[in-house]
N, C-alpha and C. Protein backbone atom coordinates (compact mmCIF):
# COMPACT_ATOMS: atom_id res chain seq x y z
N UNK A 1 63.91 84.95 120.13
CA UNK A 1 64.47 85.07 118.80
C UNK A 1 65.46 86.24 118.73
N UNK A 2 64.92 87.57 119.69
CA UNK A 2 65.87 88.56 119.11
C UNK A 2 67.60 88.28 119.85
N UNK A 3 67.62 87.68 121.26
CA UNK A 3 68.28 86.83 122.20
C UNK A 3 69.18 86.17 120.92
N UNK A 4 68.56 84.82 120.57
CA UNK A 4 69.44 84.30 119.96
C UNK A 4 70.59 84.96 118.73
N UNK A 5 70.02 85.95 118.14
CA UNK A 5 70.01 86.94 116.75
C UNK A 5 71.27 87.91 117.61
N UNK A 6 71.27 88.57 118.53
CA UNK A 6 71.98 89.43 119.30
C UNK A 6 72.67 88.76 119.63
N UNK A 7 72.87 87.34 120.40
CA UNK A 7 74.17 86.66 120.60
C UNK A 7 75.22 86.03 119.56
N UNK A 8 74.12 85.34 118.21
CA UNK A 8 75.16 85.49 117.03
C UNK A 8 75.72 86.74 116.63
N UNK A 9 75.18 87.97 116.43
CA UNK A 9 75.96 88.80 116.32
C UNK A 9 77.32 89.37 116.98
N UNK A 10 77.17 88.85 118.23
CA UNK A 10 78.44 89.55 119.06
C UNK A 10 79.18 87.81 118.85
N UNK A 11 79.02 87.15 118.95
CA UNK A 11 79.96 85.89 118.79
C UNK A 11 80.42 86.08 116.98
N UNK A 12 80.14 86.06 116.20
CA UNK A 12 80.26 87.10 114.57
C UNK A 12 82.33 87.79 115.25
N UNK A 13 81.25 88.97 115.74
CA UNK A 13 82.21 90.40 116.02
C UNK A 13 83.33 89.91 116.45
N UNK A 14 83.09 88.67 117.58
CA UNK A 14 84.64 88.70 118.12
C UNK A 14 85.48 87.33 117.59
N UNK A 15 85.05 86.71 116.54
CA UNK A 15 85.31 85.75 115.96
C UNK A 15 85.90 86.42 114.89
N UNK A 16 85.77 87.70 114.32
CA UNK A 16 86.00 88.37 113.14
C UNK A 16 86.84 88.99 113.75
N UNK A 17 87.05 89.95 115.24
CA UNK A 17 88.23 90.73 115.63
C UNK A 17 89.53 90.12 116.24
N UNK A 18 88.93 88.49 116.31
CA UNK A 18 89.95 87.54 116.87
C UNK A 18 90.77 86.77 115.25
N UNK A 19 90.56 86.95 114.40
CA UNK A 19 90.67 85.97 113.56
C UNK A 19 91.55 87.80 112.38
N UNK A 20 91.34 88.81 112.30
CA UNK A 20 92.23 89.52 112.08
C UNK A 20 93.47 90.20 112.56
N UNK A 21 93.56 89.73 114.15
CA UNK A 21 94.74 89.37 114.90
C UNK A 21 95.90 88.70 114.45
N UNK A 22 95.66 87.67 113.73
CA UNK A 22 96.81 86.45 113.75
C UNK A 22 97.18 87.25 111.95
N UNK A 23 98.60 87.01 112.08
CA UNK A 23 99.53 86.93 111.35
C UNK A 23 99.82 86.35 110.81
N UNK A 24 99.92 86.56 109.36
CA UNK A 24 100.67 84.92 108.82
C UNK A 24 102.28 84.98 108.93
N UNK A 25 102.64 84.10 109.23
CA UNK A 25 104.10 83.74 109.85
C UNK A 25 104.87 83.83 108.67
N UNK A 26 104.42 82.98 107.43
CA UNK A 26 104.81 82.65 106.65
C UNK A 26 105.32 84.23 105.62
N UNK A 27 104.88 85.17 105.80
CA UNK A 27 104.62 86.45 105.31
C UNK A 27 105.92 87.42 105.85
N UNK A 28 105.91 86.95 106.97
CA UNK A 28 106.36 87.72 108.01
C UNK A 28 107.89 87.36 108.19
N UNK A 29 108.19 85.81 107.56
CA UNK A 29 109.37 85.46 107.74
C UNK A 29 110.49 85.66 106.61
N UNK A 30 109.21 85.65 105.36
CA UNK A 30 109.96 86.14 103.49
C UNK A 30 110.36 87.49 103.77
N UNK A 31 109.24 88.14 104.61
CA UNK A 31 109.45 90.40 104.42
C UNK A 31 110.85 90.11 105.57
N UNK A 32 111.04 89.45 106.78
CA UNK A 32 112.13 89.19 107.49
C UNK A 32 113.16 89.52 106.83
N UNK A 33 113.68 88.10 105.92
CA UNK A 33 114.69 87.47 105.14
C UNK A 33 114.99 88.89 103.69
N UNK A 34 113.78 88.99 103.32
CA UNK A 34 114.06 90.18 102.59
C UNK A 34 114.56 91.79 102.76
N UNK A 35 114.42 92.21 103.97
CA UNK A 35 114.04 93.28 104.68
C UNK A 35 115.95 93.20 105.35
N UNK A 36 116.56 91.67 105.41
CA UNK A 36 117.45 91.70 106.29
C UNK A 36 118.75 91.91 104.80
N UNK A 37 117.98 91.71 103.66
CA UNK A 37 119.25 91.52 102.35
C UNK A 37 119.41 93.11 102.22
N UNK A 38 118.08 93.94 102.49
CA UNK A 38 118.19 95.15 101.53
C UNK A 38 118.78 96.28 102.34
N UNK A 39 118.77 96.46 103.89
CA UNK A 39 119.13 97.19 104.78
C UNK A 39 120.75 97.90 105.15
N UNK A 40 121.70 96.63 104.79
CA UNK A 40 122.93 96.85 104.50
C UNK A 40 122.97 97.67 102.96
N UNK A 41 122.73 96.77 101.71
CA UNK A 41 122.61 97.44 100.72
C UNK A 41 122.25 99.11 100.89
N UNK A 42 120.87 98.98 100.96
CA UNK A 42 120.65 100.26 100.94
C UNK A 42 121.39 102.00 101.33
N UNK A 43 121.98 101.11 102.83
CA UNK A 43 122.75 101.77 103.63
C UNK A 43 124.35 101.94 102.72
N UNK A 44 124.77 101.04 102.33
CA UNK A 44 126.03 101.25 101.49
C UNK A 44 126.01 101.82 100.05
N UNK A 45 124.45 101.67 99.44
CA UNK A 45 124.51 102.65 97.83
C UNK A 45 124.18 103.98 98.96
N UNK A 46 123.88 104.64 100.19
CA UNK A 46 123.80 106.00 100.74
C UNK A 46 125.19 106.73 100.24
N UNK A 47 126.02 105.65 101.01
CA UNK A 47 127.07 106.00 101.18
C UNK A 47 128.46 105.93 100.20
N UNK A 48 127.86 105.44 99.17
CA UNK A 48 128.75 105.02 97.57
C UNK A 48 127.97 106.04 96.85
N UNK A 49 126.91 106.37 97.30
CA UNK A 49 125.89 107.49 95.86
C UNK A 49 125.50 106.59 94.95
N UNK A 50 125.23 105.52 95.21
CA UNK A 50 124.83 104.35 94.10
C UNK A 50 123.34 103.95 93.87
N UNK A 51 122.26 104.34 94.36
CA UNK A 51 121.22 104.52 94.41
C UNK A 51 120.58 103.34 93.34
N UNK A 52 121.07 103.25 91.87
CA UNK A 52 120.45 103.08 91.04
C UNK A 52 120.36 101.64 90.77
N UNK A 53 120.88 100.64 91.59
CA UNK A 53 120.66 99.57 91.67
C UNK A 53 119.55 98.94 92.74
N UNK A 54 119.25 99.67 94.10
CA UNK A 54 118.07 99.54 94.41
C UNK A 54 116.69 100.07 94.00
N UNK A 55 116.85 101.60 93.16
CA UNK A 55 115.72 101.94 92.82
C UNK A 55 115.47 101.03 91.64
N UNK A 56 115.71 100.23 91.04
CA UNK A 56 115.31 99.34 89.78
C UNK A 56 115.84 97.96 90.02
N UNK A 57 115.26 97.32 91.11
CA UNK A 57 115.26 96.22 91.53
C UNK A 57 113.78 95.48 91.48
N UNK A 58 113.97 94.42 91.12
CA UNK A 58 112.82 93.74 90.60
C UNK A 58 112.68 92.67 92.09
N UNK A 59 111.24 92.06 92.24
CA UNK A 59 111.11 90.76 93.57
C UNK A 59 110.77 89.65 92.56
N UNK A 60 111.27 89.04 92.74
CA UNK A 60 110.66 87.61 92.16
C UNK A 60 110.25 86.21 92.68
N UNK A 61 109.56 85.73 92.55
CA UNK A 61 109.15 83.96 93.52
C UNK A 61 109.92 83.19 92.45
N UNK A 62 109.83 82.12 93.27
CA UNK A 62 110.76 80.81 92.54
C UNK A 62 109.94 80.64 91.15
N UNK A 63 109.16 80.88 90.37
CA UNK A 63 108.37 80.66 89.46
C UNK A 63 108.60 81.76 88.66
N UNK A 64 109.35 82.40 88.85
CA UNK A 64 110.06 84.19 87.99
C UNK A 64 108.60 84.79 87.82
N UNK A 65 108.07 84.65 89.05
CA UNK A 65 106.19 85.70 88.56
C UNK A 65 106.79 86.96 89.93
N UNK A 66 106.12 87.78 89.82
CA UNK A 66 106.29 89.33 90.70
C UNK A 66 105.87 88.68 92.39
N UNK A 67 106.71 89.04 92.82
CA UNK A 67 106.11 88.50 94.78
C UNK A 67 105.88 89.79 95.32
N UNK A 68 104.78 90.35 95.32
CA UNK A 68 103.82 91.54 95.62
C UNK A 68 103.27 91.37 97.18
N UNK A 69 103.62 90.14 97.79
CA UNK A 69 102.50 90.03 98.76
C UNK A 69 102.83 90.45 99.88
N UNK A 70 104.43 90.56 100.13
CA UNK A 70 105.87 90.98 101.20
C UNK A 70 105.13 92.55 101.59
N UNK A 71 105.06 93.55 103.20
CA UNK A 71 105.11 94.37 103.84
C UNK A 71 105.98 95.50 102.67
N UNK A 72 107.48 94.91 102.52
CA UNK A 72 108.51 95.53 102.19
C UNK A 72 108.52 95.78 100.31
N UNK A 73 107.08 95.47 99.86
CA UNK A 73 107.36 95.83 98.29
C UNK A 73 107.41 96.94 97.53
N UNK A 74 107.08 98.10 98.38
CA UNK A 74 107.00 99.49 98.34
C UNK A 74 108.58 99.86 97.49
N UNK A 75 109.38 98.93 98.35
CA UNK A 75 111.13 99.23 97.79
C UNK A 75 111.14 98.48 96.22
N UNK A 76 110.55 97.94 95.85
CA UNK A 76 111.05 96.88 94.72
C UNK A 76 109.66 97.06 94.16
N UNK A 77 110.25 96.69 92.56
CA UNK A 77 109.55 97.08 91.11
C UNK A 77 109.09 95.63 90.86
N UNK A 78 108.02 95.13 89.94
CA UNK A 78 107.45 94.00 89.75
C UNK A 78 107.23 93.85 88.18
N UNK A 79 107.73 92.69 87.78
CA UNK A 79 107.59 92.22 86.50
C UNK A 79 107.56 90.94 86.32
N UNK A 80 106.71 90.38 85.18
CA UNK A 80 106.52 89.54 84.71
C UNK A 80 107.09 88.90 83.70
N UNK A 81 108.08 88.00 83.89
CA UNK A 81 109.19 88.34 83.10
C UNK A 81 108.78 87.31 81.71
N UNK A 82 107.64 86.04 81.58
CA UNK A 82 107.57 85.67 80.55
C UNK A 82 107.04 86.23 79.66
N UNK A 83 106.01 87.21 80.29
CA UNK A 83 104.94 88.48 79.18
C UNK A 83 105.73 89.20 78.02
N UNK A 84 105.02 89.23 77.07
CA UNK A 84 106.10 89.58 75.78
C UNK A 84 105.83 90.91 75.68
N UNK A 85 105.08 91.69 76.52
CA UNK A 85 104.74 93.09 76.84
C UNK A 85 106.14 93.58 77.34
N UNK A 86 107.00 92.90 78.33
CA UNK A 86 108.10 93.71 79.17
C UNK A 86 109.32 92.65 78.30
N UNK A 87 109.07 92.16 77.16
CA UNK A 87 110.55 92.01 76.38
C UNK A 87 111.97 93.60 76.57
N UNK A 88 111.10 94.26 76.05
CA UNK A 88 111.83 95.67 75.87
C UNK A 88 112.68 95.83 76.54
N UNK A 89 112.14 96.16 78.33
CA UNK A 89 112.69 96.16 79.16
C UNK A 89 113.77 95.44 80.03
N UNK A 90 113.58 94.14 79.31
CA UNK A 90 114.64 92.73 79.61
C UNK A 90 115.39 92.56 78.45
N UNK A 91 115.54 93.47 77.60
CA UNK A 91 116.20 93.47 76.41
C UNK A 91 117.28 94.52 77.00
N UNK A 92 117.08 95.25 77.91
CA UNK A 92 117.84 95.88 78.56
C UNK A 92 118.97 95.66 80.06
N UNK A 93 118.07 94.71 80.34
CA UNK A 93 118.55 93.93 81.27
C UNK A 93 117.83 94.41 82.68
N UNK A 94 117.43 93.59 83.63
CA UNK A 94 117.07 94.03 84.48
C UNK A 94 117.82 93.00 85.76
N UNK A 95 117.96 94.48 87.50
CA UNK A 95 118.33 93.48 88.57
C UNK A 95 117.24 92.37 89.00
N UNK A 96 116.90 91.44 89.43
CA UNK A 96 115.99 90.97 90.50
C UNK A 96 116.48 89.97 91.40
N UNK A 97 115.25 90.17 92.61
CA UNK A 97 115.70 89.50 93.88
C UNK A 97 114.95 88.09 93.53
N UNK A 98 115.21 86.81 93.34
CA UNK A 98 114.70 85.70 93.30
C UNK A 98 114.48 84.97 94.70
N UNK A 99 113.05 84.59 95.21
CA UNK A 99 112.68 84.42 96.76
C UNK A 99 112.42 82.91 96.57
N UNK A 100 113.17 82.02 97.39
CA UNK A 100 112.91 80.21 97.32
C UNK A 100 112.69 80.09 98.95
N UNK A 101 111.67 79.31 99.14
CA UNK A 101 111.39 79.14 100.47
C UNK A 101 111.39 77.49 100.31
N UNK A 102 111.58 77.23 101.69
CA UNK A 102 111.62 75.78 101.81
C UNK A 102 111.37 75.45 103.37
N UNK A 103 110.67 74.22 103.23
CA UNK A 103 109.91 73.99 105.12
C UNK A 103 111.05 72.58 104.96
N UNK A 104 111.38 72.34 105.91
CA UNK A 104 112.07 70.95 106.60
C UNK A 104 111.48 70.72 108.13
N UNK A 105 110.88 69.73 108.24
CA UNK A 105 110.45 69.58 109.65
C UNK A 105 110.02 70.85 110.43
N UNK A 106 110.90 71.60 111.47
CA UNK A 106 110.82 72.98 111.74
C UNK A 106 111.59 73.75 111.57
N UNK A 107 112.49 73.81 110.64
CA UNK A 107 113.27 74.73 110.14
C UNK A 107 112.38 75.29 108.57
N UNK A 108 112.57 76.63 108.14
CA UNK A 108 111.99 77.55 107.24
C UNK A 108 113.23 77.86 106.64
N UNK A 109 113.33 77.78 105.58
CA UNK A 109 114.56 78.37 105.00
C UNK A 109 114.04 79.17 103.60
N UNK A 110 114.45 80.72 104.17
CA UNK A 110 114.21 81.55 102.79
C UNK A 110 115.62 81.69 102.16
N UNK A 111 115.62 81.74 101.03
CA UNK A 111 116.63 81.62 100.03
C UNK A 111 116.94 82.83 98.95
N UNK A 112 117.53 84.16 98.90
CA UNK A 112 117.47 84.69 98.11
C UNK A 112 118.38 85.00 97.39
N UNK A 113 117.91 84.73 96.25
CA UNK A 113 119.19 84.88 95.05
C UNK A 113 119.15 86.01 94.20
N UNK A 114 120.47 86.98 94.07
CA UNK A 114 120.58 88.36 93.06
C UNK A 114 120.86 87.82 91.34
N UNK A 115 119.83 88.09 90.64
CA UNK A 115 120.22 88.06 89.58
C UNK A 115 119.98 89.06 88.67
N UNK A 116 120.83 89.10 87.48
CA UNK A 116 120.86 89.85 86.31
C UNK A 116 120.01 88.77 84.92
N UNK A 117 118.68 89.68 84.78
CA UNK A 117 118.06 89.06 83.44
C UNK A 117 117.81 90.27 82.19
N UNK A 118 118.39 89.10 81.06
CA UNK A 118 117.94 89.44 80.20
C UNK A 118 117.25 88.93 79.19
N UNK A 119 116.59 89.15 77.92
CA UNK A 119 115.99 88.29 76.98
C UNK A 119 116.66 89.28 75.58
N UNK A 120 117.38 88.36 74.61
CA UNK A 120 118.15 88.96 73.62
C UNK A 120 118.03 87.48 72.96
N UNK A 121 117.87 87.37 71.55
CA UNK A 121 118.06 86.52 70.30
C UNK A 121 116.90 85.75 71.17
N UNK A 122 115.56 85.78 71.41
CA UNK A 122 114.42 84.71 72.13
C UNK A 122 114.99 84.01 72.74
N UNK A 123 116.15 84.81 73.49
CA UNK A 123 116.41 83.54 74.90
C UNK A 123 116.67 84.41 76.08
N UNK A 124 116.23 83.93 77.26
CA UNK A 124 116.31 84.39 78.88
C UNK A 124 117.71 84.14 79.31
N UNK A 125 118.61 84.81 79.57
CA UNK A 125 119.24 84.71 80.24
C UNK A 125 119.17 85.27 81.71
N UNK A 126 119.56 84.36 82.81
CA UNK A 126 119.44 84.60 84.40
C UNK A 126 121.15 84.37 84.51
N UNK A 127 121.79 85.60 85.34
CA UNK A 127 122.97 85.38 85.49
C UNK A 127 123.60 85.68 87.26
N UNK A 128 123.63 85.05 87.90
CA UNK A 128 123.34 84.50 89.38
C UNK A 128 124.47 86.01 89.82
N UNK A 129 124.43 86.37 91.00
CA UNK A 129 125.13 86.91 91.24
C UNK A 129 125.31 87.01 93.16
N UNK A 130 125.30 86.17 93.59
CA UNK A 130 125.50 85.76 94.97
C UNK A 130 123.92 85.82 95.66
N UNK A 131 123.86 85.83 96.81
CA UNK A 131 122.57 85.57 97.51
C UNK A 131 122.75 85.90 98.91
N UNK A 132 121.71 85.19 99.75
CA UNK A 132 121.38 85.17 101.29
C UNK A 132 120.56 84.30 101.55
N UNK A 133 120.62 83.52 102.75
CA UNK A 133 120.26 82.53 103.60
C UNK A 133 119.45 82.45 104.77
N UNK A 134 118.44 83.04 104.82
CA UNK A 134 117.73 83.01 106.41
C UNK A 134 117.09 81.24 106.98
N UNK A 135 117.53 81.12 108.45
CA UNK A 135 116.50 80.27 108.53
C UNK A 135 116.50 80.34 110.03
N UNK A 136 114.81 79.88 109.57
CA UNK A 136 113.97 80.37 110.75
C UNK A 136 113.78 79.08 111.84
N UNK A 137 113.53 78.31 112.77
CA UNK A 137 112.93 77.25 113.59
C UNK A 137 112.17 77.87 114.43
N UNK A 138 111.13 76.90 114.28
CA UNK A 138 109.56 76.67 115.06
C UNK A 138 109.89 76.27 117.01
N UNK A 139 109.90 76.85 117.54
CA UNK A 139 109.93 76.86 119.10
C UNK A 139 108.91 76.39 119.63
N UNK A 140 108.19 74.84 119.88
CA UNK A 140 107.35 74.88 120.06
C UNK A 140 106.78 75.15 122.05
N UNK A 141 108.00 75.10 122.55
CA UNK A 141 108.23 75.61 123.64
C UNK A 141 107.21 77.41 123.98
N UNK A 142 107.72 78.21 122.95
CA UNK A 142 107.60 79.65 122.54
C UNK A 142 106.34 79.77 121.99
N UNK A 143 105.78 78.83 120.99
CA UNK A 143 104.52 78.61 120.34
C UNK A 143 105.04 79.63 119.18
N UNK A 144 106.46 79.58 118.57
CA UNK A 144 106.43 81.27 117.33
C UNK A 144 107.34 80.53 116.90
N UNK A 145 108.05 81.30 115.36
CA UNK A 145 109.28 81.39 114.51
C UNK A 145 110.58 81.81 115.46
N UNK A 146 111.76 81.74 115.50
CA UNK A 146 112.58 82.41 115.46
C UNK A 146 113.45 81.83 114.36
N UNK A 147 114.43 83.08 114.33
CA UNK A 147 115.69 83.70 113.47
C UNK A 147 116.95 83.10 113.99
N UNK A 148 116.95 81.84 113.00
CA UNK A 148 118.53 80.90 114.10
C UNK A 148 120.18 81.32 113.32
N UNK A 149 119.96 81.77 111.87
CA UNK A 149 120.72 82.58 110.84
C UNK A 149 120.47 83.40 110.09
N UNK A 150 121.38 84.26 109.79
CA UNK A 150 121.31 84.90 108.04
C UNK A 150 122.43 84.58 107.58
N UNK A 151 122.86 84.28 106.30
CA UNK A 151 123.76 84.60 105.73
C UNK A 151 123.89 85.20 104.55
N UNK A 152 124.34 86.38 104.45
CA UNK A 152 124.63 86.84 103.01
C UNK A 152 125.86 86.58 102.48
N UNK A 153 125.76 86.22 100.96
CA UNK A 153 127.09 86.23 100.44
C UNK A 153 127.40 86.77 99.07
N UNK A 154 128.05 86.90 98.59
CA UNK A 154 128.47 87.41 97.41
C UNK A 154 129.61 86.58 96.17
N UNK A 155 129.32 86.90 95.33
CA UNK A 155 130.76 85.87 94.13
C UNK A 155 131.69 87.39 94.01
């Protein structure tokens, strides 16, 4: 009995130290795509003294709810933009990054779009202001993701 009890335990341990190993891909490819929009930026408000458009940058999922779950959210502010708690603040207008992901066979395509929101007279306005393009394909050769583009662009 104690045999059997001692071998579930160590089969437990390494089923639990094997299984917090793996990565989610899917995680890893949004903080990617995101991580690849903000790096130039960042680097060019250094060098403009413009600061104040990344420090008050909002993340958003295709559903305009806060995308908190990204490595990289430490940089970006989170709001909820239908809550009538943060009217105020969207009465003011706020930046955010809007995140659209999409699977096709083995291609991943993250999608991010810059917009300007506001809410004035009970209506939302979203006012687009260029984006970026990552996409990823499945190697099944490799058994992983890779990075086959980016594109950023601007209006």
């Amino acid at each position: 009995m104690k045999v059997a009890f001692f071998i579930t335990i160590i089969l437990v341990c390494v089923l639990r130290v094997h299984a917090q190993q793996n990565k989610d891909d899917y995680k890893t490819m949004v903080d990617s795509a995101i991580a690849m929009k903000y790096t130039p930026l960042l680097e060019a408000s250094k060098k403009q003294k413009r600061e104040y458009y990344l420090e008050n940058l909002y993340l958003l999922n295709e559903h305009d709810q806060p995308l908190s779950y990204v490595s990289s959210d430490s940089k970006f502010k989170f709001i909820n933009i239908y809550d009538e708690r943060n009217r105020k603040i969207l009465s003011k207008g706020i930046y955010a990054w809007k995140v659209f992901t999409a699977l096709n066979k083995n291609k991943f395509v993250v999608t991010i779009i810059n917009f300007y929101i506001t809410y004035k007279s009970r209506n939302y306005s979203f006012s687009n202001g260029g984006g970026a393009e990552a996409v990823f394909e499945y190697s099944c050769d490799e058994n992983k993701w890779k990075l086959i583009t980016f594109d950023n662009q601007g209006i």
